[in-house]
PDB file of N, CA and C in Angstrom:
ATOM      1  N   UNK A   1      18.192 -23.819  34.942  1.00  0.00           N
ATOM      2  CA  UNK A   1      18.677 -23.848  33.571  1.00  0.00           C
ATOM      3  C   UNK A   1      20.184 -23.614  33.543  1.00  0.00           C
ATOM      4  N   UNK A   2      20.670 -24.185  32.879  1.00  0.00           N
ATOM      5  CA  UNK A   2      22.393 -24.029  32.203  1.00  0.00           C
ATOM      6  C   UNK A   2      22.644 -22.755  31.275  1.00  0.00           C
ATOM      7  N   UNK A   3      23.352 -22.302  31.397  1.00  0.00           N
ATOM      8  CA  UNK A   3      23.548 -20.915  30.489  1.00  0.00           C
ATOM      9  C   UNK A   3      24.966 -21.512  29.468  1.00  0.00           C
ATOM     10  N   UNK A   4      24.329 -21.257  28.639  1.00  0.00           N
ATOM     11  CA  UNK A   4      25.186 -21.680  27.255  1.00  0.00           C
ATOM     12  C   UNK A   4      25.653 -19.822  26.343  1.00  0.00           C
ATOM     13  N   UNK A   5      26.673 -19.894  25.702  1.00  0.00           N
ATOM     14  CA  UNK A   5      27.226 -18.747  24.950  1.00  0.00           C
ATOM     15  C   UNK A   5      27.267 -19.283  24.000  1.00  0.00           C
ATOM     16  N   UNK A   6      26.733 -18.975  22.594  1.00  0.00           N
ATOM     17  CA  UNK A   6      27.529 -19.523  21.403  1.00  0.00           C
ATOM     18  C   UNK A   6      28.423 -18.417  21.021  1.00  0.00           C
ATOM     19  N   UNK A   7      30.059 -18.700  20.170  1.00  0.00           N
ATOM     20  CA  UNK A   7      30.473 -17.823  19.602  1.00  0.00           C
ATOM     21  C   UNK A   7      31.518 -18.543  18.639  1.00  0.00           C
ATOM     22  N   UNK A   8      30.587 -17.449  17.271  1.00  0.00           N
ATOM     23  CA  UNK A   8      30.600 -18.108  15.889  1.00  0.00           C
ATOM     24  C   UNK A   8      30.409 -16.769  14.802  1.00  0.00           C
ATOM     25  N   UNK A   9      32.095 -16.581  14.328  1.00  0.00           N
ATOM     26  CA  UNK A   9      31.969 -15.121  13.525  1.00  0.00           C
ATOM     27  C   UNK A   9      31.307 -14.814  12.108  1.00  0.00           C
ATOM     28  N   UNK A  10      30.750 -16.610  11.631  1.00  0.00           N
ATOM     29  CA  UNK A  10      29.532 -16.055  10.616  1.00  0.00           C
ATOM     30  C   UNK A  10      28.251 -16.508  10.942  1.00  0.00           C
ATOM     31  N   UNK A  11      27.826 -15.040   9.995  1.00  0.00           N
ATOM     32  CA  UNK A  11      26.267 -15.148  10.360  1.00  0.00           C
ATOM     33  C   UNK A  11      25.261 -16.344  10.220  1.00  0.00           C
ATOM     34  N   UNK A  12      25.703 -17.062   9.192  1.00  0.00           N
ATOM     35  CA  UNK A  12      24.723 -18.040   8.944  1.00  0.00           C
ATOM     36  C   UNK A  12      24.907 -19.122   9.673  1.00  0.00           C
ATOM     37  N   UNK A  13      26.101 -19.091   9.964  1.00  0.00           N
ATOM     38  CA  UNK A  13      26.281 -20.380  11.131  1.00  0.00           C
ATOM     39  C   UNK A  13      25.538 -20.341  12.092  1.00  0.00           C
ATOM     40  N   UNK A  14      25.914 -18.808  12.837  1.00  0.00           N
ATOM     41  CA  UNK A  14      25.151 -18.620  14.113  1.00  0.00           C
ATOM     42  C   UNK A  14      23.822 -19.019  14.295  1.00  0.00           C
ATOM     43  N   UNK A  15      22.981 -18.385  13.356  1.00  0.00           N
ATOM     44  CA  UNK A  15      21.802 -18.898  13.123  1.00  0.00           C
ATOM     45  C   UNK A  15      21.638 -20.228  12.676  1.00  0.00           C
ATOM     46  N   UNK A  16      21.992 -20.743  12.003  1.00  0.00           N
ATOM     47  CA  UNK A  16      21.713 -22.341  11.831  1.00  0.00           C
ATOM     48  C   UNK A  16      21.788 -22.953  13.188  1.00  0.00           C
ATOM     49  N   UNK A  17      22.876 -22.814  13.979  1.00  0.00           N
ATOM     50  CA  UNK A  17      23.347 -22.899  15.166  1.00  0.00           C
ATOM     51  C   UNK A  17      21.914 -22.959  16.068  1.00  0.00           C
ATOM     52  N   UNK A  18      21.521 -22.040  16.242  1.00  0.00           N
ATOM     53  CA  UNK A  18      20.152 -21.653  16.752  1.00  0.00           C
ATOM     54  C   UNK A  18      19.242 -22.120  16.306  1.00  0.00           C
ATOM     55  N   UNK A  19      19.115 -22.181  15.008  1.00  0.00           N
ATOM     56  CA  UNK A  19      17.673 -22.973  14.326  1.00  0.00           C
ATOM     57  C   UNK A  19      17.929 -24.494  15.090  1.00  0.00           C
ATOM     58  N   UNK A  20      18.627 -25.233  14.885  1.00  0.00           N
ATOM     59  CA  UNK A  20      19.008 -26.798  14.457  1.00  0.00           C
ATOM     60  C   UNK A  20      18.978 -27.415  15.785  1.00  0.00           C
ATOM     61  N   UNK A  21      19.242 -26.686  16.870  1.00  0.00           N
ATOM     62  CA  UNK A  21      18.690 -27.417  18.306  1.00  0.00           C
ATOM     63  C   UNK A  21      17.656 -26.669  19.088  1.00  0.00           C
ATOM     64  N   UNK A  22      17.140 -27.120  20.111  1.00  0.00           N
ATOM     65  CA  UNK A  22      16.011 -26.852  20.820  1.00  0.00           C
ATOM     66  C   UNK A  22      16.904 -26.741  21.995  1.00  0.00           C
ATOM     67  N   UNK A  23      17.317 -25.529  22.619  1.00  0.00           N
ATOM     68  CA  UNK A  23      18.798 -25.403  23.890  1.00  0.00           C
ATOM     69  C   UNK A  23      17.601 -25.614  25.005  1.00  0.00           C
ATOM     70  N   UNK A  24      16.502 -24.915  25.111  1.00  0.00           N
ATOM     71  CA  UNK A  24      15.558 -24.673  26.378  1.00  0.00           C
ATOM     72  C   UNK A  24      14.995 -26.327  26.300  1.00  0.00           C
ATOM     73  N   UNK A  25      14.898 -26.881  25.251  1.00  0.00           N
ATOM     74  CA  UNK A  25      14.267 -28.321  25.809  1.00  0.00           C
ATOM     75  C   UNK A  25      14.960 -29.432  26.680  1.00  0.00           C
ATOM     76  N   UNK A  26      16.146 -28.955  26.067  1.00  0.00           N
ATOM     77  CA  UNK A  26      17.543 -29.907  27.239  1.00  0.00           C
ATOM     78  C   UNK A  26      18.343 -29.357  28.363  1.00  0.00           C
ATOM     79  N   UNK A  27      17.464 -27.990  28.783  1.00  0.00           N
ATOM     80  CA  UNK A  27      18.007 -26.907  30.127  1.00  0.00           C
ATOM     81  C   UNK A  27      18.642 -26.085  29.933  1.00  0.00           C
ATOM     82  N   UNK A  28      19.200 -25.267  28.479  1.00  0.00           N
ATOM     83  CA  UNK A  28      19.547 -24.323  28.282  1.00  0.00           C
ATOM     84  C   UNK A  28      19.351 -23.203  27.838  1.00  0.00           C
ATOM     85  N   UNK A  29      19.657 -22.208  28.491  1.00  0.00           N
ATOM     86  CA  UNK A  29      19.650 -20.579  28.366  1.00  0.00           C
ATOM     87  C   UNK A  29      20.231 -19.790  27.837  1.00  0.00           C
ATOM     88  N   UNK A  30      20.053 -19.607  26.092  1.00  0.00           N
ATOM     89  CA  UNK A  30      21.030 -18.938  25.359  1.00  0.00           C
ATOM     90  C   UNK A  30      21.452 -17.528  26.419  1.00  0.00           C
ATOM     91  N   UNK A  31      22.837 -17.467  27.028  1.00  0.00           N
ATOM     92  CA  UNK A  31      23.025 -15.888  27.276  1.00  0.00           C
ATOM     93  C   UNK A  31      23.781 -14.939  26.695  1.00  0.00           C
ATOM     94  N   UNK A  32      24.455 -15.529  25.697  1.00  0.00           N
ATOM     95  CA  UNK A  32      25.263 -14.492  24.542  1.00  0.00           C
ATOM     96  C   UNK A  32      25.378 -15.155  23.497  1.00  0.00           C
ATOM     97  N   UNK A  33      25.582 -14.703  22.166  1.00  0.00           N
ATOM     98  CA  UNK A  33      25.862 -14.638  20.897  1.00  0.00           C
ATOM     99  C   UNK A  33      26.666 -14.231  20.556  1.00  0.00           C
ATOM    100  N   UNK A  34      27.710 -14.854  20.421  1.00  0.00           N
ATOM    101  CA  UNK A  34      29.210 -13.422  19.615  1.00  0.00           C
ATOM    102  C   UNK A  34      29.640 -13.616  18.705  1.00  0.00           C
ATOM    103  N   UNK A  35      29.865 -12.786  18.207  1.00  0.00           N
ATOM    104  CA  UNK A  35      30.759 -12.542  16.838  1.00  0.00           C
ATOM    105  C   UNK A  35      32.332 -12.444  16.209  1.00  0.00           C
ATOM    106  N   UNK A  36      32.651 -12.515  17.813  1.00  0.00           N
ATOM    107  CA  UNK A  36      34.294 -13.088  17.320  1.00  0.00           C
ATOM    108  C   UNK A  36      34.384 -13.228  19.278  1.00  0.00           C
ATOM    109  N   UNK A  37      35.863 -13.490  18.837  1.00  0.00           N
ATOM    110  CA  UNK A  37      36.676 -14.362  20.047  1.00  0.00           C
ATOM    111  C   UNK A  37      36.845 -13.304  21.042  1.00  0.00           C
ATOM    112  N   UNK A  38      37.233 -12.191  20.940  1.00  0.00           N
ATOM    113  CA  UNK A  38      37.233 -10.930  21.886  1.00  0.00           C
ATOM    114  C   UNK A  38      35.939 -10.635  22.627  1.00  0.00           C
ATOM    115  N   UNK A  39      35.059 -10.465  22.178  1.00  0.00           N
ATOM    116  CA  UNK A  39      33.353 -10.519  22.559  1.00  0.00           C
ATOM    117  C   UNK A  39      33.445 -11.788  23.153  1.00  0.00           C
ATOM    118  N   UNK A  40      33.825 -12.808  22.430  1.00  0.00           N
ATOM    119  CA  UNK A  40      33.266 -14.341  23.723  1.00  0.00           C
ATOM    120  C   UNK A  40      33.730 -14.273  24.836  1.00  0.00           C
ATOM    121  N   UNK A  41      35.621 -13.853  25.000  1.00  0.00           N
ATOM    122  CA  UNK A  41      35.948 -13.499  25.565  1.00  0.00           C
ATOM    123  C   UNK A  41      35.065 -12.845  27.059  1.00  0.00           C
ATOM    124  N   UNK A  42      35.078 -11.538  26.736  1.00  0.00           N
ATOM    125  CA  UNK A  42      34.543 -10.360  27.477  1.00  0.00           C
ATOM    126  C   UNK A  42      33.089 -11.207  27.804  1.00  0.00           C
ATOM    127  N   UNK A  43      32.556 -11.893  27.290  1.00  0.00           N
ATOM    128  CA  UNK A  43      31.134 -12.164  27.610  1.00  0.00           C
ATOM    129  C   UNK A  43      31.188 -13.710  28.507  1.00  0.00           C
ATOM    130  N   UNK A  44      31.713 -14.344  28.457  1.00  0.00           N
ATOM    131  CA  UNK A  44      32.824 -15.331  28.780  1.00  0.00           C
ATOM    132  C   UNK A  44      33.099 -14.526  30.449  1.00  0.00           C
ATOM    133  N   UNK A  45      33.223 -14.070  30.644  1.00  0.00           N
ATOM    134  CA  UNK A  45      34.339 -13.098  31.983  1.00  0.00           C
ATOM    135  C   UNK A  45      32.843 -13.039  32.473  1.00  0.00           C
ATOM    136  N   UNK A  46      32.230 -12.095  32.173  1.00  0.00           N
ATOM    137  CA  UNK A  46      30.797 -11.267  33.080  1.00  0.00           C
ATOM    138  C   UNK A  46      29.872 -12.465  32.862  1.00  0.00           C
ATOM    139  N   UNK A  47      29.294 -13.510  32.526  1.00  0.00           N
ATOM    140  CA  UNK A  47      28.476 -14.446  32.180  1.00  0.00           C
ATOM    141  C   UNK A  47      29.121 -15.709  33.177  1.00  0.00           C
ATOM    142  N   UNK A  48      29.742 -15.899  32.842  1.00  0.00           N
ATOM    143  CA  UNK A  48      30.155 -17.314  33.492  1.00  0.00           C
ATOM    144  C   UNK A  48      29.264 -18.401  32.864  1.00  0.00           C
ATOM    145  N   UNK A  49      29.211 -18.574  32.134  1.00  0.00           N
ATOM    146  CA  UNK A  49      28.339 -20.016  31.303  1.00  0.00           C
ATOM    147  C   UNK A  49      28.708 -21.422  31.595  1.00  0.00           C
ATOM    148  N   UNK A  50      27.962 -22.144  31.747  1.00  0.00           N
ATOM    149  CA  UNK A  50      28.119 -23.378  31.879  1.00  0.00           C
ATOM    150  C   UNK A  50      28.734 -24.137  30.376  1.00  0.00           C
ATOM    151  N   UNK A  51      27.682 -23.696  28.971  1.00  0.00           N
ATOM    152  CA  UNK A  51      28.376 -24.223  28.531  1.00  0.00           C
ATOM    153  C   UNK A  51      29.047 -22.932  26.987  1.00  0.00           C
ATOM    154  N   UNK A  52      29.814 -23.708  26.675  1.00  0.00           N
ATOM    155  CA  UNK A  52      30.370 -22.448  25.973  1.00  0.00           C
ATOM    156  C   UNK A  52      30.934 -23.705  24.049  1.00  0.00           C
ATOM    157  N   UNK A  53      29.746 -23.110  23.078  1.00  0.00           N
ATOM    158  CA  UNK A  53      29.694 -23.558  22.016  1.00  0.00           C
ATOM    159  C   UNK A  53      31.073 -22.633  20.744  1.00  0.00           C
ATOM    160  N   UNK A  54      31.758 -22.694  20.203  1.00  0.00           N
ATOM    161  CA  UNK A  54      32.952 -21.847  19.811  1.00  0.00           C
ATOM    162  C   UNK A  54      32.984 -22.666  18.086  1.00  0.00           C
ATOM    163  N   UNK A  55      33.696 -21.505  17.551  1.00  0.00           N
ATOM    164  CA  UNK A  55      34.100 -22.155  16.131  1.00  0.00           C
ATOM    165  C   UNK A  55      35.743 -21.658  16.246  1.00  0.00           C
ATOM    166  N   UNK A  56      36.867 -22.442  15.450  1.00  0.00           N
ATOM    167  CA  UNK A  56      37.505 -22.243  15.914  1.00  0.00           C
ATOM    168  C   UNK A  56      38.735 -21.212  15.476  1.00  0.00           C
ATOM    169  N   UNK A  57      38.442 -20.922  13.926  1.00  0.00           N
ATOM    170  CA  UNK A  57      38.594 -19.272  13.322  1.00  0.00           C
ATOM    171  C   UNK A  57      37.943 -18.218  13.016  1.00  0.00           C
ATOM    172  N   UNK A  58      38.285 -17.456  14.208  1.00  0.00           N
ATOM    173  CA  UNK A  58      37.113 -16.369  14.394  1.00  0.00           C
ATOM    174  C   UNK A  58      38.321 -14.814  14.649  1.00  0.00           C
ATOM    175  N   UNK A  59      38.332 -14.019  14.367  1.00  0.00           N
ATOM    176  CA  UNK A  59      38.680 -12.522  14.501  1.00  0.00           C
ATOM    177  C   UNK A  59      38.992 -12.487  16.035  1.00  0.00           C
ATOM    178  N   UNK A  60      40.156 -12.222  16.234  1.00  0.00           N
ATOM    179  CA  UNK A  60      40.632 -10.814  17.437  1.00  0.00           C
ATOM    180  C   UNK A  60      41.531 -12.381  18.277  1.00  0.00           C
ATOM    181  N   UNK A  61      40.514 -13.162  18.657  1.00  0.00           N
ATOM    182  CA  UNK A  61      40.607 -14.278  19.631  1.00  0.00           C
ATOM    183  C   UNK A  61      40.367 -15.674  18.874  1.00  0.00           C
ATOM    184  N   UNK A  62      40.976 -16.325  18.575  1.00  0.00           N
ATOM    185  CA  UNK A  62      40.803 -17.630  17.894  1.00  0.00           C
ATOM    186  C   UNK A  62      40.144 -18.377  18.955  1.00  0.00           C
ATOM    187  N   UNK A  63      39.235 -19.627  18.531  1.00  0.00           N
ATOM    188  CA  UNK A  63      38.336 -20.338  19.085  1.00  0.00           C
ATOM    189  C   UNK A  63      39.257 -21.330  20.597  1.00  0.00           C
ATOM    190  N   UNK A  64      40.249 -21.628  20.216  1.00  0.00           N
ATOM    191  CA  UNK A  64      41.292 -22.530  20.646  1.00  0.00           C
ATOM    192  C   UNK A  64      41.932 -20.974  21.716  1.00  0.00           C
ATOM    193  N   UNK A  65      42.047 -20.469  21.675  1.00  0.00           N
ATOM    194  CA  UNK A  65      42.848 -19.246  22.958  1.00  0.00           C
ATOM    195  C   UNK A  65      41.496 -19.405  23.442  1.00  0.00           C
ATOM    196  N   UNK A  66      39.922 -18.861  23.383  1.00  0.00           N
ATOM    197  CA  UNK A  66      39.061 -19.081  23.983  1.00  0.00           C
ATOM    198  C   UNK A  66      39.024 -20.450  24.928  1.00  0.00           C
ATOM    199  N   UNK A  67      38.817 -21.317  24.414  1.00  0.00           N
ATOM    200  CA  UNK A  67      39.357 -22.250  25.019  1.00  0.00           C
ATOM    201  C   UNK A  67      40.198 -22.283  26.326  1.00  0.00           C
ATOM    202  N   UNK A  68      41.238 -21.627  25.717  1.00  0.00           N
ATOM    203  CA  UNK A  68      42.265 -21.870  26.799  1.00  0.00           C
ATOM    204  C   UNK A  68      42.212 -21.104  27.954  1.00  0.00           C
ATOM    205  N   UNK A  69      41.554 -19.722  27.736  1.00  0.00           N
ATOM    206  CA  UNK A  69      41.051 -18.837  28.728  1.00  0.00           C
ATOM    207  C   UNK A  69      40.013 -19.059  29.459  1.00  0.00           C
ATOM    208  N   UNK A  70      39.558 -19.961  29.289  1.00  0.00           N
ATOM    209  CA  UNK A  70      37.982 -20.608  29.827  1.00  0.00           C
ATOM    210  C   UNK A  70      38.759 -21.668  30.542  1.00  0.00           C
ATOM    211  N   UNK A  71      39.674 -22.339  30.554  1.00  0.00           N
ATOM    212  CA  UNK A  71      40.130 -23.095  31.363  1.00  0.00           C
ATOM    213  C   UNK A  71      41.274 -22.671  32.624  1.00  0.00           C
ATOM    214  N   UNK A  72      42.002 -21.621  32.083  1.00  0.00           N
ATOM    215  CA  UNK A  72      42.900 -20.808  33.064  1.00  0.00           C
ATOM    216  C   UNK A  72      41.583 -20.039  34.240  1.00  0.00           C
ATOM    217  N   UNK A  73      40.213 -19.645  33.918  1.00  0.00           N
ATOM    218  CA  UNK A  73      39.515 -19.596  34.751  1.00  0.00           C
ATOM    219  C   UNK A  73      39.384 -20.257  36.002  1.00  0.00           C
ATOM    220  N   UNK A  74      39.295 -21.825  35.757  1.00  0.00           N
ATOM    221  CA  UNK A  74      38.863 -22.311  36.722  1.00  0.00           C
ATOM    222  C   UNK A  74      37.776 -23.048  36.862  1.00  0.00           C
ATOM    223  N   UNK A  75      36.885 -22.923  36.639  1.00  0.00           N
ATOM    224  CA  UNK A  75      35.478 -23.154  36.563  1.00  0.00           C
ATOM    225  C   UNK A  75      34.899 -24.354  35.671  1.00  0.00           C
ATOM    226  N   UNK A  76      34.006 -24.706  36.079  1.00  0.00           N
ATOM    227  CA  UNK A  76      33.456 -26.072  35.257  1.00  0.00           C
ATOM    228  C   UNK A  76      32.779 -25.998  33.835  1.00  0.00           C
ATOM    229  N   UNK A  77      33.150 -24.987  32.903  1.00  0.00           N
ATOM    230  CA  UNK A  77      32.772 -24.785  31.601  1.00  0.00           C
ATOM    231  C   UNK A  77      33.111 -25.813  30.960  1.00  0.00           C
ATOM    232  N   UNK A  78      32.035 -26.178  30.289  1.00  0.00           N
ATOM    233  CA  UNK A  78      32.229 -27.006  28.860  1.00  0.00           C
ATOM    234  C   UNK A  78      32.123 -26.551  27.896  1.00  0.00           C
ATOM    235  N   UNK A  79      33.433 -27.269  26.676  1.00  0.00           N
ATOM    236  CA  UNK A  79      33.681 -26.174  25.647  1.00  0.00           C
ATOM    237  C   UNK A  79      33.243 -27.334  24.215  1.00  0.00           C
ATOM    238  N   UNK A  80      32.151 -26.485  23.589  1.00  0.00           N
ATOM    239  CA  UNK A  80      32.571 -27.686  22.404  1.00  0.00           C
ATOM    240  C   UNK A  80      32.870 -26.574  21.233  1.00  0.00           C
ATOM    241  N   UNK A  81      33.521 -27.454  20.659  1.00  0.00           N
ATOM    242  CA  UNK A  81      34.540 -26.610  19.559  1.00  0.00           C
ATOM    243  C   UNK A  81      34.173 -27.498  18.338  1.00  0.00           C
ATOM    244  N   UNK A  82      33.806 -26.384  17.426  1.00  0.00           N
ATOM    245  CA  UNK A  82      33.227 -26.796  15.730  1.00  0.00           C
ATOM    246  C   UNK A  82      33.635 -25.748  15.041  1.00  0.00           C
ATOM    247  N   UNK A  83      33.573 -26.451  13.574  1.00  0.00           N
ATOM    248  CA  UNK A  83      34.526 -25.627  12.498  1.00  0.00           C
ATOM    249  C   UNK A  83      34.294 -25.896  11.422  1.00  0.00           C
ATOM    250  N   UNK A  84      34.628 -25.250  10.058  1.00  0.00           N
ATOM    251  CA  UNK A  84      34.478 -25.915   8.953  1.00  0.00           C
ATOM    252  C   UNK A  84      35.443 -25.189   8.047  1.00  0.00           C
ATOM    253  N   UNK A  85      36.681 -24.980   9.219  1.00  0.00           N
ATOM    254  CA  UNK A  85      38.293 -24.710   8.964  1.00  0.00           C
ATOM    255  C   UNK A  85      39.010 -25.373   8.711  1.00  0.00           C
ATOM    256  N   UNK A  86      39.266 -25.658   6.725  1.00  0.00           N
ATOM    257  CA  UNK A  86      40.435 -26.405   6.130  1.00  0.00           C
ATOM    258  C   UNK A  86      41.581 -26.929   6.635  1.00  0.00           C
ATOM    259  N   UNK A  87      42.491 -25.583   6.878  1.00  0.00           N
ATOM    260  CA  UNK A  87      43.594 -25.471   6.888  1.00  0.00           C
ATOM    261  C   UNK A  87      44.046 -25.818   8.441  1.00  0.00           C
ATOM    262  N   UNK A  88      44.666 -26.339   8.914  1.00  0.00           N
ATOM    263  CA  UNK A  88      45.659 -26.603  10.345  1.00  0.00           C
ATOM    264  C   UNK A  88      46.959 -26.505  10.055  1.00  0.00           C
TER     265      UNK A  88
END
């Protein structure tokens, strides 16, 4: 199995998030849930996930520095990045 992180600082997203796909039917292993960018972060570091689901205004750590720290890693993470952030 693939180990996937979602991190998404509202609640209802998260969960919709979770309701709306089937992760174990296509090889994935929810291993964290977070609630802002600092937590994905930190969970991000000790996890090592294959894939890594992000929104991209979130508290402490914006979705996009996540991002970028997941790539200064090294490692073959895939990042998909969703939002339903107006403003740029």
């Amino acid at each position: 199995m693939y180990k996937l992180m979602i991190a998404e600082d509202e609640a209802l997203a998260r969960d919709a998030i979770m309701r709306m796909i089937d992760f174990a039917a296509y090889g994935f292993e929810v291993v964290a849930v977070c609630e802002d960018g600092q937590q994905a972060s930190e969970e991000y570091a000790r996890l090592q996930p294959d894939l890594v689901i992000t929104d991209i205004n979130m508290p402490f750590v914006s979705g996009l520095e996540l991002a970028a720290r997941i790539d200064a890693a090294g490692l073959s993470t895939r990042v998909i990045i969703i939002t339903g952030y107006d403003d740029f």
